[in-house]
PDB file of N, CA and C in Angstrom:
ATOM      1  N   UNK A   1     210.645  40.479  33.127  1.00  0.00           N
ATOM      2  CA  UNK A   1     210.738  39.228  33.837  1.00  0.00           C
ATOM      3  C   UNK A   1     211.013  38.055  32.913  1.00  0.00           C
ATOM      4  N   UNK A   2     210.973  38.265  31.567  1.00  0.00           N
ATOM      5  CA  UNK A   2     211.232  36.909  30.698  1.00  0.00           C
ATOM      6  C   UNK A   2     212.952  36.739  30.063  1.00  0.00           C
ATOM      7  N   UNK A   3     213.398  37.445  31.087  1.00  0.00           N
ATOM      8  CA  UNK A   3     214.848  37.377  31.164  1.00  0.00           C
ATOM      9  C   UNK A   3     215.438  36.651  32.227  1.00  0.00           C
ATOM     10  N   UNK A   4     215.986  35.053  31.669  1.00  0.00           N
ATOM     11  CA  UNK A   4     216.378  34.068  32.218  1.00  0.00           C
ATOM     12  C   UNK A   4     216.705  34.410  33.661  1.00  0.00           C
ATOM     13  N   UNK A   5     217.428  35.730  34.058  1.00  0.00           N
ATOM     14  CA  UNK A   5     218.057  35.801  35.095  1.00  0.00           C
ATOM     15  C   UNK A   5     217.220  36.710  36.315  1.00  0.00           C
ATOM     16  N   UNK A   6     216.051  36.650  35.914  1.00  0.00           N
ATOM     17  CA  UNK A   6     215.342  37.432  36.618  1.00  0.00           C
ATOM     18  C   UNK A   6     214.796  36.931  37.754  1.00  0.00           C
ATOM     19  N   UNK A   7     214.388  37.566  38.749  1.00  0.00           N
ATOM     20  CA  UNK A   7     214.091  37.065  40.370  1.00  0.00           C
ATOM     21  C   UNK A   7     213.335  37.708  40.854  1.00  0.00           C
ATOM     22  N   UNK A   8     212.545  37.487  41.742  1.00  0.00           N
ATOM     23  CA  UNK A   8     211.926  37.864  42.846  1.00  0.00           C
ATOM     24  C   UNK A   8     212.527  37.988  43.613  1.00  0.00           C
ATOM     25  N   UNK A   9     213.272  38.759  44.385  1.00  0.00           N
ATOM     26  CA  UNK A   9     214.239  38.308  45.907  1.00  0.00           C
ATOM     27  C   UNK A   9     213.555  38.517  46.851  1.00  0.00           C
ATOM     28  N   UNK A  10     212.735  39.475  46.847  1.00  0.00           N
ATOM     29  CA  UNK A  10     211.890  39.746  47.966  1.00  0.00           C
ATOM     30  C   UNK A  10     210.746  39.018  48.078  1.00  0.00           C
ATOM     31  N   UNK A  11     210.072  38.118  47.577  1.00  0.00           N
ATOM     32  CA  UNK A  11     208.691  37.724  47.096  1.00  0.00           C
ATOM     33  C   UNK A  11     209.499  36.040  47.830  1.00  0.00           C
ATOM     34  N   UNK A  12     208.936  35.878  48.939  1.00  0.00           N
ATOM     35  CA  UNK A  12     209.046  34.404  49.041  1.00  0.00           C
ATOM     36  C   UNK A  12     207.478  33.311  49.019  1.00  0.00           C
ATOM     37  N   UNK A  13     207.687  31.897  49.338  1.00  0.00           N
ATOM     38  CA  UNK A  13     206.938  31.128  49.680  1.00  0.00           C
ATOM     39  C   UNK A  13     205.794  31.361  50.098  1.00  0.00           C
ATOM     40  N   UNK A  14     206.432  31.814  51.619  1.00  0.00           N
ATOM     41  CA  UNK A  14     205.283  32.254  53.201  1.00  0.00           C
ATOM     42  C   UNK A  14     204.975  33.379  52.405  1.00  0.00           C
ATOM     43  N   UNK A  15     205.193  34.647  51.908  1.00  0.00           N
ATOM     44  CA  UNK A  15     204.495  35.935  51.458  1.00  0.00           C
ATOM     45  C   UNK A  15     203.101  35.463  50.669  1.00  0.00           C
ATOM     46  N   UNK A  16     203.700  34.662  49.962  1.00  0.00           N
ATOM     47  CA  UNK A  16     202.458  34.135  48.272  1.00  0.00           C
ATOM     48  C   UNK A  16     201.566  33.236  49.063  1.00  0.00           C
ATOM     49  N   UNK A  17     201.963  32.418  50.433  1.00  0.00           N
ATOM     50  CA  UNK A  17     200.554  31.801  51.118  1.00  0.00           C
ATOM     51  C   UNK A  17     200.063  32.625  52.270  1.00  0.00           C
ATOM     52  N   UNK A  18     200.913  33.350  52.791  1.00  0.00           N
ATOM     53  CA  UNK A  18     200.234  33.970  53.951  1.00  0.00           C
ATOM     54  C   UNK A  18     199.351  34.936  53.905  1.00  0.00           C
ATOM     55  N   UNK A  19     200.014  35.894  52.345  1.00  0.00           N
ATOM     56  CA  UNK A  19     198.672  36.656  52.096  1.00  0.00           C
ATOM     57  C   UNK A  19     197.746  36.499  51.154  1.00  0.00           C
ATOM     58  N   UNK A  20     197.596  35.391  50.647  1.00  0.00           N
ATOM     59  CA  UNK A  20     197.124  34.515  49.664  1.00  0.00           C
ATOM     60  C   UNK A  20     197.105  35.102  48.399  1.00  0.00           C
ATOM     61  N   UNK A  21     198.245  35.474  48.244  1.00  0.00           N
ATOM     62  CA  UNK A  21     198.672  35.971  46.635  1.00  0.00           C
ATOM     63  C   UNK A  21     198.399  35.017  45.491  1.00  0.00           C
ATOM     64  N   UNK A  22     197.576  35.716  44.382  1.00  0.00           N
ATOM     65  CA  UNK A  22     197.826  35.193  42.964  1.00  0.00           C
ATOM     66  C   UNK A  22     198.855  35.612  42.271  1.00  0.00           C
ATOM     67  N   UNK A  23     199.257  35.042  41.522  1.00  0.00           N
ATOM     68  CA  UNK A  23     200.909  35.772  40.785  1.00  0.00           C
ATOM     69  C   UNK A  23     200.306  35.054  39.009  1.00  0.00           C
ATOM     70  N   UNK A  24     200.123  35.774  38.067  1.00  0.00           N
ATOM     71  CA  UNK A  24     200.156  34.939  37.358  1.00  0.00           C
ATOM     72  C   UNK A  24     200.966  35.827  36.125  1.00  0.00           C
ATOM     73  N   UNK A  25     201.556  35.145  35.197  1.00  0.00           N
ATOM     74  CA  UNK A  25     202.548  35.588  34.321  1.00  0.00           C
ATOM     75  C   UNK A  25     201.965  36.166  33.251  1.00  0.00           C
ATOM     76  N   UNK A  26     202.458  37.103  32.312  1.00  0.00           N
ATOM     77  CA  UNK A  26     201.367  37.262  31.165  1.00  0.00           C
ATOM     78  C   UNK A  26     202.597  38.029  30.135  1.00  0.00           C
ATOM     79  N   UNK A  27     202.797  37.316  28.852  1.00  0.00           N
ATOM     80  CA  UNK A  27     203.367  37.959  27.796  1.00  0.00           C
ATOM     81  C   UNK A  27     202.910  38.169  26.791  1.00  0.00           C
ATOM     82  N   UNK A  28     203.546  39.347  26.078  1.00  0.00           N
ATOM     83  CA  UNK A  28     203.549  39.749  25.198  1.00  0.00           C
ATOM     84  C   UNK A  28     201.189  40.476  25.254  1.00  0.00           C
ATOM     85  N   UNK A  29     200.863  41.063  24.522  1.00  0.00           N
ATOM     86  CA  UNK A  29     200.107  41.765  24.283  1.00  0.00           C
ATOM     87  C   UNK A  29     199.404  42.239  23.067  1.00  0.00           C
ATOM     88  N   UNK A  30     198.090  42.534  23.302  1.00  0.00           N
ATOM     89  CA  UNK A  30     197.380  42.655  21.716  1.00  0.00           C
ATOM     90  C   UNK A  30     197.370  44.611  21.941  1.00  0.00           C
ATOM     91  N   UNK A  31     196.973  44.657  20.291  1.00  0.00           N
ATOM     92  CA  UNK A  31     196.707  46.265  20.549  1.00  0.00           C
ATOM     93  C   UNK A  31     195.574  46.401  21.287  1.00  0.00           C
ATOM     94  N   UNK A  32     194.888  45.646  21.588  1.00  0.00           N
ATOM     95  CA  UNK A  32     193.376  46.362  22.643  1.00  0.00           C
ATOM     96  C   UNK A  32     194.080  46.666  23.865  1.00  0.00           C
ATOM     97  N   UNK A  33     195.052  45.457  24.371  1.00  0.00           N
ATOM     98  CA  UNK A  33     195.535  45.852  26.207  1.00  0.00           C
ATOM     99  C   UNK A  33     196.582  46.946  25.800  1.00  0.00           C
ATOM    100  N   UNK A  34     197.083  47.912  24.720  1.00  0.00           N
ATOM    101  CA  UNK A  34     197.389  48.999  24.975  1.00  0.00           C
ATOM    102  C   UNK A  34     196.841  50.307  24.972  1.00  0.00           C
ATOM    103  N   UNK A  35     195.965  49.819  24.421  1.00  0.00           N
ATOM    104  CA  UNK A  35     194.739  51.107  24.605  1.00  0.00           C
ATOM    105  C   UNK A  35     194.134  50.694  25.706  1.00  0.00           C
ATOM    106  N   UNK A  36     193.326  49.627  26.209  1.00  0.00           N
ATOM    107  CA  UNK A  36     193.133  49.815  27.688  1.00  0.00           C
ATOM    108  C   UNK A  36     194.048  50.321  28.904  1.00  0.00           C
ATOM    109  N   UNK A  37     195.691  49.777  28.612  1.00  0.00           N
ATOM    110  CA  UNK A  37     196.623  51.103  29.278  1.00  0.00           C
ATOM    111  C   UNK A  37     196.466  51.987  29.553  1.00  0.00           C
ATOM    112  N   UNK A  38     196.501  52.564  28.421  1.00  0.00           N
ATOM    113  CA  UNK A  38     196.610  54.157  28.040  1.00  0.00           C
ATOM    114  C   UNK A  38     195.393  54.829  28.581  1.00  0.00           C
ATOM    115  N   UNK A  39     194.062  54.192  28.508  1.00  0.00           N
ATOM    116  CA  UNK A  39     193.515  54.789  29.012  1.00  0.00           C
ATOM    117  C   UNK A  39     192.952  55.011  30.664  1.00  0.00           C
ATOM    118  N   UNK A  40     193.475  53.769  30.730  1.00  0.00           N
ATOM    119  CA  UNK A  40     193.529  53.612  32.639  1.00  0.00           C
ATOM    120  C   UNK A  40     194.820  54.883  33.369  1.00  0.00           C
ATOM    121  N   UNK A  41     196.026  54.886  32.205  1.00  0.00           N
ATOM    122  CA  UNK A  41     196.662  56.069  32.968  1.00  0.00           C
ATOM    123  C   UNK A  41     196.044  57.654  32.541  1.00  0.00           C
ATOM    124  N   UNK A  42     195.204  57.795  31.564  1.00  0.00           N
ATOM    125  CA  UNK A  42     194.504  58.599  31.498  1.00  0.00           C
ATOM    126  C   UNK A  42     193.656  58.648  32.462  1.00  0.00           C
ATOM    127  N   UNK A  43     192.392  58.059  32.596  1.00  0.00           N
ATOM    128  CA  UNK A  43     191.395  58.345  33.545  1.00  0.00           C
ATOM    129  C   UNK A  43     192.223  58.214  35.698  1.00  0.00           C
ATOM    130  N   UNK A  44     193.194  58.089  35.447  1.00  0.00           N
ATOM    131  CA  UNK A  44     193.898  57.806  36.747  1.00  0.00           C
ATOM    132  C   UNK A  44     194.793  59.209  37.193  1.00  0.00           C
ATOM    133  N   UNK A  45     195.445  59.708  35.850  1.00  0.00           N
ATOM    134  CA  UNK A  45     196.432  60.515  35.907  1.00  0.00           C
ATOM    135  C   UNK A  45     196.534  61.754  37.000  1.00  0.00           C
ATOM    136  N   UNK A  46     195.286  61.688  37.854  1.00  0.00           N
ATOM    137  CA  UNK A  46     194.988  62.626  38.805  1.00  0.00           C
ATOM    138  C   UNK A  46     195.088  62.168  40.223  1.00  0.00           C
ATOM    139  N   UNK A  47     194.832  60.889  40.172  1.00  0.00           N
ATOM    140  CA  UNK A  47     194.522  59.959  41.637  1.00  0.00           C
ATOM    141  C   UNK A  47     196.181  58.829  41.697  1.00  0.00           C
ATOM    142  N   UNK A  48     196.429  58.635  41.137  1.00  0.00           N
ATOM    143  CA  UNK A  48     197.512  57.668  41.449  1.00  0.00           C
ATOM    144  C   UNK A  48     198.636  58.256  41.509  1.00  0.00           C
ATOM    145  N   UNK A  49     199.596  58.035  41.666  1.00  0.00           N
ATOM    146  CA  UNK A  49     201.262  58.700  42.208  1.00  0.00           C
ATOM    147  C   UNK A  49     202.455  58.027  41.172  1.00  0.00           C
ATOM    148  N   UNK A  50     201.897  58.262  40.200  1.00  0.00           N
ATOM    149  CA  UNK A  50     202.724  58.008  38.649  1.00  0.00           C
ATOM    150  C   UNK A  50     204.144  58.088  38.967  1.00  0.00           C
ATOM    151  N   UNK A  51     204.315  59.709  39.411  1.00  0.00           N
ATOM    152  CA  UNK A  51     205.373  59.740  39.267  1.00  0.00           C
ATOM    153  C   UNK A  51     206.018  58.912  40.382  1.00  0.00           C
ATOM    154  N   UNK A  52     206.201  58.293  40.764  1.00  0.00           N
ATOM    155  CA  UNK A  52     206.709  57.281  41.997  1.00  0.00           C
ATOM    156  C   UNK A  52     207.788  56.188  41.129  1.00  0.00           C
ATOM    157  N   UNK A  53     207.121  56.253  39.810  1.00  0.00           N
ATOM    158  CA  UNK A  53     207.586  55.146  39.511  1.00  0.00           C
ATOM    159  C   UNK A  53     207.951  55.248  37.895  1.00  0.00           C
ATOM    160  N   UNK A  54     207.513  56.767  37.360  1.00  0.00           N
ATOM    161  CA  UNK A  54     208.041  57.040  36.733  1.00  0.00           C
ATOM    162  C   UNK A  54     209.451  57.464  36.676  1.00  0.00           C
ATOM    163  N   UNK A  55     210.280  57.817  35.675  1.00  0.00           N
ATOM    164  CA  UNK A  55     211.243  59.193  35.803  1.00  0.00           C
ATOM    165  C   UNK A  55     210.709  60.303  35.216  1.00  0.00           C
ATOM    166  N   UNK A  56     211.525  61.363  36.234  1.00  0.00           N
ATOM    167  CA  UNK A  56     210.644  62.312  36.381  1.00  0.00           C
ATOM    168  C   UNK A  56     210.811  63.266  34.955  1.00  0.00           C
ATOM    169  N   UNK A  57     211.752  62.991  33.896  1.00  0.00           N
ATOM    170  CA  UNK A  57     211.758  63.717  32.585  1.00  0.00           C
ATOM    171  C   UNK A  57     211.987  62.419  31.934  1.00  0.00           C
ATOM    172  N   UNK A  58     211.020  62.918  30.437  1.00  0.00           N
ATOM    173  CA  UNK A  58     211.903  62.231  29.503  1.00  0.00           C
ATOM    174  C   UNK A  58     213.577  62.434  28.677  1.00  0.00           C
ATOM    175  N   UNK A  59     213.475  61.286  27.704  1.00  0.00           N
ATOM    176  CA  UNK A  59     214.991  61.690  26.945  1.00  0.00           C
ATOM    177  C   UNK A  59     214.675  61.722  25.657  1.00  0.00           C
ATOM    178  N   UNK A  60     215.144  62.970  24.687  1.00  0.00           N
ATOM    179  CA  UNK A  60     215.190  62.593  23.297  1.00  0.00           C
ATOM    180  C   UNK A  60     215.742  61.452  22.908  1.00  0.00           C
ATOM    181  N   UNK A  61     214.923  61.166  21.721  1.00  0.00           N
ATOM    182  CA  UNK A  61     215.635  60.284  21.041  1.00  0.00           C
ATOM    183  C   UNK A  61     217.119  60.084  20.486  1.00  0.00           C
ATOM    184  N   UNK A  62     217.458  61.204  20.651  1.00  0.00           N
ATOM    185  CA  UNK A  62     219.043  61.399  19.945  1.00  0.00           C
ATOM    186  C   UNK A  62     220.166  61.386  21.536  1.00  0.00           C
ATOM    187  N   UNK A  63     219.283  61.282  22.596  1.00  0.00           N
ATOM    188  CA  UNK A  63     220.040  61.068  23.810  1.00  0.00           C
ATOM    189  C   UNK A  63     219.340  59.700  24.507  1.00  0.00           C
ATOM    190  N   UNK A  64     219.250  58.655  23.385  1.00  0.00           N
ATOM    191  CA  UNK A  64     218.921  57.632  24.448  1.00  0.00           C
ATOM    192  C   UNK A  64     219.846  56.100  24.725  1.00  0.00           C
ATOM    193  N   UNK A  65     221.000  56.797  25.004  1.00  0.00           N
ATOM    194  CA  UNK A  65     221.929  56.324  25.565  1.00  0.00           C
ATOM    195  C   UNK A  65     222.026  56.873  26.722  1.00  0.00           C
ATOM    196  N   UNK A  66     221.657  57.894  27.173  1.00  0.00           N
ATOM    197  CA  UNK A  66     221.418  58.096  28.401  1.00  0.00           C
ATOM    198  C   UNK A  66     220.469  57.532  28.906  1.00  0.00           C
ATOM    199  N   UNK A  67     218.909  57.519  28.237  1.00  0.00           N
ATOM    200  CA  UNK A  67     218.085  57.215  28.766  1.00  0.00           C
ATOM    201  C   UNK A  67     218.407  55.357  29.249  1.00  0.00           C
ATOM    202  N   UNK A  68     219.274  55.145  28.682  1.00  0.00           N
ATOM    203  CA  UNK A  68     219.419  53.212  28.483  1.00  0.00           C
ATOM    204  C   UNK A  68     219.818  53.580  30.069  1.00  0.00           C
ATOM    205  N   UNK A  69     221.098  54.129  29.866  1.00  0.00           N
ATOM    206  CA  UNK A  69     222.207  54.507  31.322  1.00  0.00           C
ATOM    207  C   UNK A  69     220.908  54.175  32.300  1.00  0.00           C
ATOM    208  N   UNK A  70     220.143  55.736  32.442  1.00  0.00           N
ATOM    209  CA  UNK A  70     219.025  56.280  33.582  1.00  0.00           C
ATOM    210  C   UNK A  70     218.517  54.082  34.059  1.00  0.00           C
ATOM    211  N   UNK A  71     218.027  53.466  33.116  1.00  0.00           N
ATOM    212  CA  UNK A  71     216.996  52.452  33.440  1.00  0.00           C
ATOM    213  C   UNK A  71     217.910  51.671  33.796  1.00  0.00           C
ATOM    214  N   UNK A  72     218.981  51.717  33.520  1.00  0.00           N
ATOM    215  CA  UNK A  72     219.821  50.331  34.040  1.00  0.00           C
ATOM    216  C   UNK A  72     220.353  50.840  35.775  1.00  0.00           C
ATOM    217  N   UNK A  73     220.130  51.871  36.241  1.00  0.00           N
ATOM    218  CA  UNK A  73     220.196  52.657  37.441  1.00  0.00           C
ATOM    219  C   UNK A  73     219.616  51.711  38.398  1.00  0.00           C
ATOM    220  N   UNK A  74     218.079  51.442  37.861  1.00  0.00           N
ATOM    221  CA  UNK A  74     216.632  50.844  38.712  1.00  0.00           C
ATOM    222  C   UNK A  74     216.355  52.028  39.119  1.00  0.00           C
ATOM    223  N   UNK A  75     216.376  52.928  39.223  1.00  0.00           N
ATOM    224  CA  UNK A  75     216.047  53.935  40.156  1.00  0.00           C
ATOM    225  C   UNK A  75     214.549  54.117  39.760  1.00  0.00           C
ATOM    226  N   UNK A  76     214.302  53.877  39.040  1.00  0.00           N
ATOM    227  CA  UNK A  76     212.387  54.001  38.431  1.00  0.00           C
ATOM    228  C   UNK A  76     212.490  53.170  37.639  1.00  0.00           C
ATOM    229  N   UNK A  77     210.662  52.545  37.494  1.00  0.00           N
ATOM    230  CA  UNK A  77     210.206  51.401  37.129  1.00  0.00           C
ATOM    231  C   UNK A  77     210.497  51.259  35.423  1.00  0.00           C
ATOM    232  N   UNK A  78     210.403  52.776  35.274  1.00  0.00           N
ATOM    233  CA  UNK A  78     209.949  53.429  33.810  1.00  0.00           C
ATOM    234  C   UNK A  78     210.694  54.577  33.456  1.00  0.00           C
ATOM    235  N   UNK A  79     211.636  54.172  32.166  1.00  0.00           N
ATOM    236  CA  UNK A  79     212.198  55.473  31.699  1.00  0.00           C
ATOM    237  C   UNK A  79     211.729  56.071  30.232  1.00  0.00           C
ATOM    238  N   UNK A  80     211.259  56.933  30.231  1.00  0.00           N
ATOM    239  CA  UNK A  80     210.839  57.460  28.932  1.00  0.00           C
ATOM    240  C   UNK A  80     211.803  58.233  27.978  1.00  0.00           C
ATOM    241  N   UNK A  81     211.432  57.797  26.440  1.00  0.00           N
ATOM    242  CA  UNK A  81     212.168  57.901  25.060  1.00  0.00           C
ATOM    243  C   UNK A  81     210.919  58.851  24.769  1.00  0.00           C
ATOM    244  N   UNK A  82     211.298  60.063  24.291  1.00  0.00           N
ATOM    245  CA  UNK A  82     210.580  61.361  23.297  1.00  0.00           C
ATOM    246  C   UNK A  82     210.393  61.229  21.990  1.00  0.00           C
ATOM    247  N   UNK A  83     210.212  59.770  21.346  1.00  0.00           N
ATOM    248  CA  UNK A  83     210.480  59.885  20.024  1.00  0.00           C
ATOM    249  C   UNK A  83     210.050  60.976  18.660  1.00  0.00           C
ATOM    250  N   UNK A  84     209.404  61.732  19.409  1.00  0.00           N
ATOM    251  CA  UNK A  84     209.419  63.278  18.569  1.00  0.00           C
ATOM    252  C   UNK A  84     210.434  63.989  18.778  1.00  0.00           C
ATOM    253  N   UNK A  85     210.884  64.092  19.909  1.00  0.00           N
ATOM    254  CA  UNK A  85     211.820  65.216  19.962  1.00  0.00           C
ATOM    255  C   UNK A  85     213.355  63.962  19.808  1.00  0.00           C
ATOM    256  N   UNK A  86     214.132  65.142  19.321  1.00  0.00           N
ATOM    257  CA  UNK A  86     215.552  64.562  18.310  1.00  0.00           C
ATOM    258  C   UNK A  86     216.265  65.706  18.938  1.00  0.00           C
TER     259      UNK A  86
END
């Protein structure tokens, strides 16, 4: 979202008062909120529907020009790089 051209299209006015939405922005990150990540999709990894919004394989690193391709799709929220596997 900290790309000038970015939008909400669906997210109007009436949505953010009618259902009394907070929206608040947040960049960039310390190493603690990635270990609290990591471990929320750990202790979750059974109950939530990951893959919804994952893709459903990753890409080696030596194929991530595809993987660029796959994310510029939108088709999932999240495309994953294998940086072990080459």
């Amino acid at each position: 979202m900290v790309h000038p051209d970015s939008q909400l299209s669906t997210l109007t006015g009436e949505t953010i008062v009618r259902k009394c939405l907070t929206i608040r922005g947040v960049h960039n990150y310390t190493p603690w909120n990635l270990s609290e990540a990591v471990g929320f999709l750990d202790r979750h990894k059974g109950s939530l529907p990951f893959e919804s919004v994952l893709a459903p394989s990753s890409h080696p690193l030596s194929k991530i020009d595809d993987a660029v391709a796959e994310a510029q799709k939108g088709r999932y929220c999240r495309v994953a790089v294998d940086c072990a596997s080459v």
